[in-house]
Protein backbone atom coordinates (compact mmCIF):
# COMPACT_ATOMS: atom_id res chain seq x y z
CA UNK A 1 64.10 53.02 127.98
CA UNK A 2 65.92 54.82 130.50
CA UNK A 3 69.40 54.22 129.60
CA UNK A 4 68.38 55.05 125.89
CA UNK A 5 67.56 58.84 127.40
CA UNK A 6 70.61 59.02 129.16
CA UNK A 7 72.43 58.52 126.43
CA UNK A 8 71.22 61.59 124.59
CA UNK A 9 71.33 63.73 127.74
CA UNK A 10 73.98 62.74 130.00
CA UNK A 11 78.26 63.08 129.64
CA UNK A 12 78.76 59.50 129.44
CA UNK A 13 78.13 57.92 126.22
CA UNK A 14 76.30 54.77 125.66
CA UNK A 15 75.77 51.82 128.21
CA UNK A 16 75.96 53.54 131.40
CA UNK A 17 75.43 52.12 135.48
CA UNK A 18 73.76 54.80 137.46
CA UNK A 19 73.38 54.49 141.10
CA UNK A 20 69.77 53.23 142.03
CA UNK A 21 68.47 56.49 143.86
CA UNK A 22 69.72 58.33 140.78
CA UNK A 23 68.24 55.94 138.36
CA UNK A 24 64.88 56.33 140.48
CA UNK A 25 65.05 59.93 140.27
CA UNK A 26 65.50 60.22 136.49
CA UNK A 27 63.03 57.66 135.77
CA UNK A 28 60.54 59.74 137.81
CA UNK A 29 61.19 62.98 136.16
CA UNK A 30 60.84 61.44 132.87
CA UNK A 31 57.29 60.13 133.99
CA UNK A 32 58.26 56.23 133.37
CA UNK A 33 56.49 53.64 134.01
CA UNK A 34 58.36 51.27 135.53
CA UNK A 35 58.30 47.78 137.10
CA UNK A 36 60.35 45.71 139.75
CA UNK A 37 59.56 42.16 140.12
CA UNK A 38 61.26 39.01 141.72
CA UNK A 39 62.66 36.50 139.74
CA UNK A 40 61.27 32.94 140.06
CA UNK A 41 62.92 31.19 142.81
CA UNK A 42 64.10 28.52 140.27
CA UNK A 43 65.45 31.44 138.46
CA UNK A 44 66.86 33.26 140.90
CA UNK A 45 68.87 30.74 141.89
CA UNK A 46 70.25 30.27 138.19
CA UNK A 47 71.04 33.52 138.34
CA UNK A 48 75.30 34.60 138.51
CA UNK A 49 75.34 38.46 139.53
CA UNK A 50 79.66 37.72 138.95
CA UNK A 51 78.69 37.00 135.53
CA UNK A 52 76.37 39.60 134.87
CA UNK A 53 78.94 42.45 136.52
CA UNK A 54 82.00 41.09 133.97
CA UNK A 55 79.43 41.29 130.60
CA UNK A 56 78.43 44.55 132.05
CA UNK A 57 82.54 46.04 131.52
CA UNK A 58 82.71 44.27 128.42
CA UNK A 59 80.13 46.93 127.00
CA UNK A 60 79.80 49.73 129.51
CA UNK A 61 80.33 52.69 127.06
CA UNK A 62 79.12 50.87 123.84
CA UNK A 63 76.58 52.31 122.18
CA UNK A 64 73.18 50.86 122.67
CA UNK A 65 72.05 47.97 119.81
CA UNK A 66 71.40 44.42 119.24
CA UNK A 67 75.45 44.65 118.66
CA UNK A 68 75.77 44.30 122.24
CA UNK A 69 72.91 41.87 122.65
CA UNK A 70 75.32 39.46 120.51
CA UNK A 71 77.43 39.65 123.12
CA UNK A 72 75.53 37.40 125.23
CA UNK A 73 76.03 33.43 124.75
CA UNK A 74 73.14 31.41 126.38
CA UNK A 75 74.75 30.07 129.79
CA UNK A 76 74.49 26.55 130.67
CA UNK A 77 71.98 27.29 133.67
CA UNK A 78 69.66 28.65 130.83
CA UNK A 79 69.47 25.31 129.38
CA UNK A 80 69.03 23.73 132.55
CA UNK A 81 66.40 26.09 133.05
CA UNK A 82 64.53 25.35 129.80
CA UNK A 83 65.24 22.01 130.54
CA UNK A 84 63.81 21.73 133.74
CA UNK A 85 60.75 24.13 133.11
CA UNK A 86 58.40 23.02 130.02
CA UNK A 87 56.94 26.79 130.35
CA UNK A 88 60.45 28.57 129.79
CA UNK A 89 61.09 30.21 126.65
């Protein structure tokens, strides 16, 4: 929701990273509602934040859309996960 503001408002176009306490700022001045949770354990540890950072440049600029969500192929820990977790969807 946030990132769909900036777009309209700020210089840079499209997917943007904002530094946290600037993120936190915005989101407060445009009354969001926002929250912050902790991922699983399980999940956490599936998670790659090298991975995540290199899809982030592949569409940091790019407008915002399901284009981008395309983007995206399942990763083999998400299978494990599903695998391994009857409740994952």
């Amino acid at each position: 929701m946030l990132m769909a503001v900036l777009e309209q408002r700020a210089a840079p176009y499209g997917i943007i990273r904002t530094p946290w306490k600037q993120w936190v700022q915005q989101a407060m001045a445009a009354n969001y509602h926002v929250a912050i949770l902790r991922l699983a354990p399980q999940y956490l540890s599936l998670f790659n934040e090298t991975a995540a950072n290199q899809w982030f440049y592949t569409v940091q600029g790019m407008p915002y859309g399901w284009h981008n969500v395309r983007r995206v192929a399942p990763p083999r820990s998400l299978a494990r996960a599903r695998a391994t977790d009857p409740s994952f969807s």
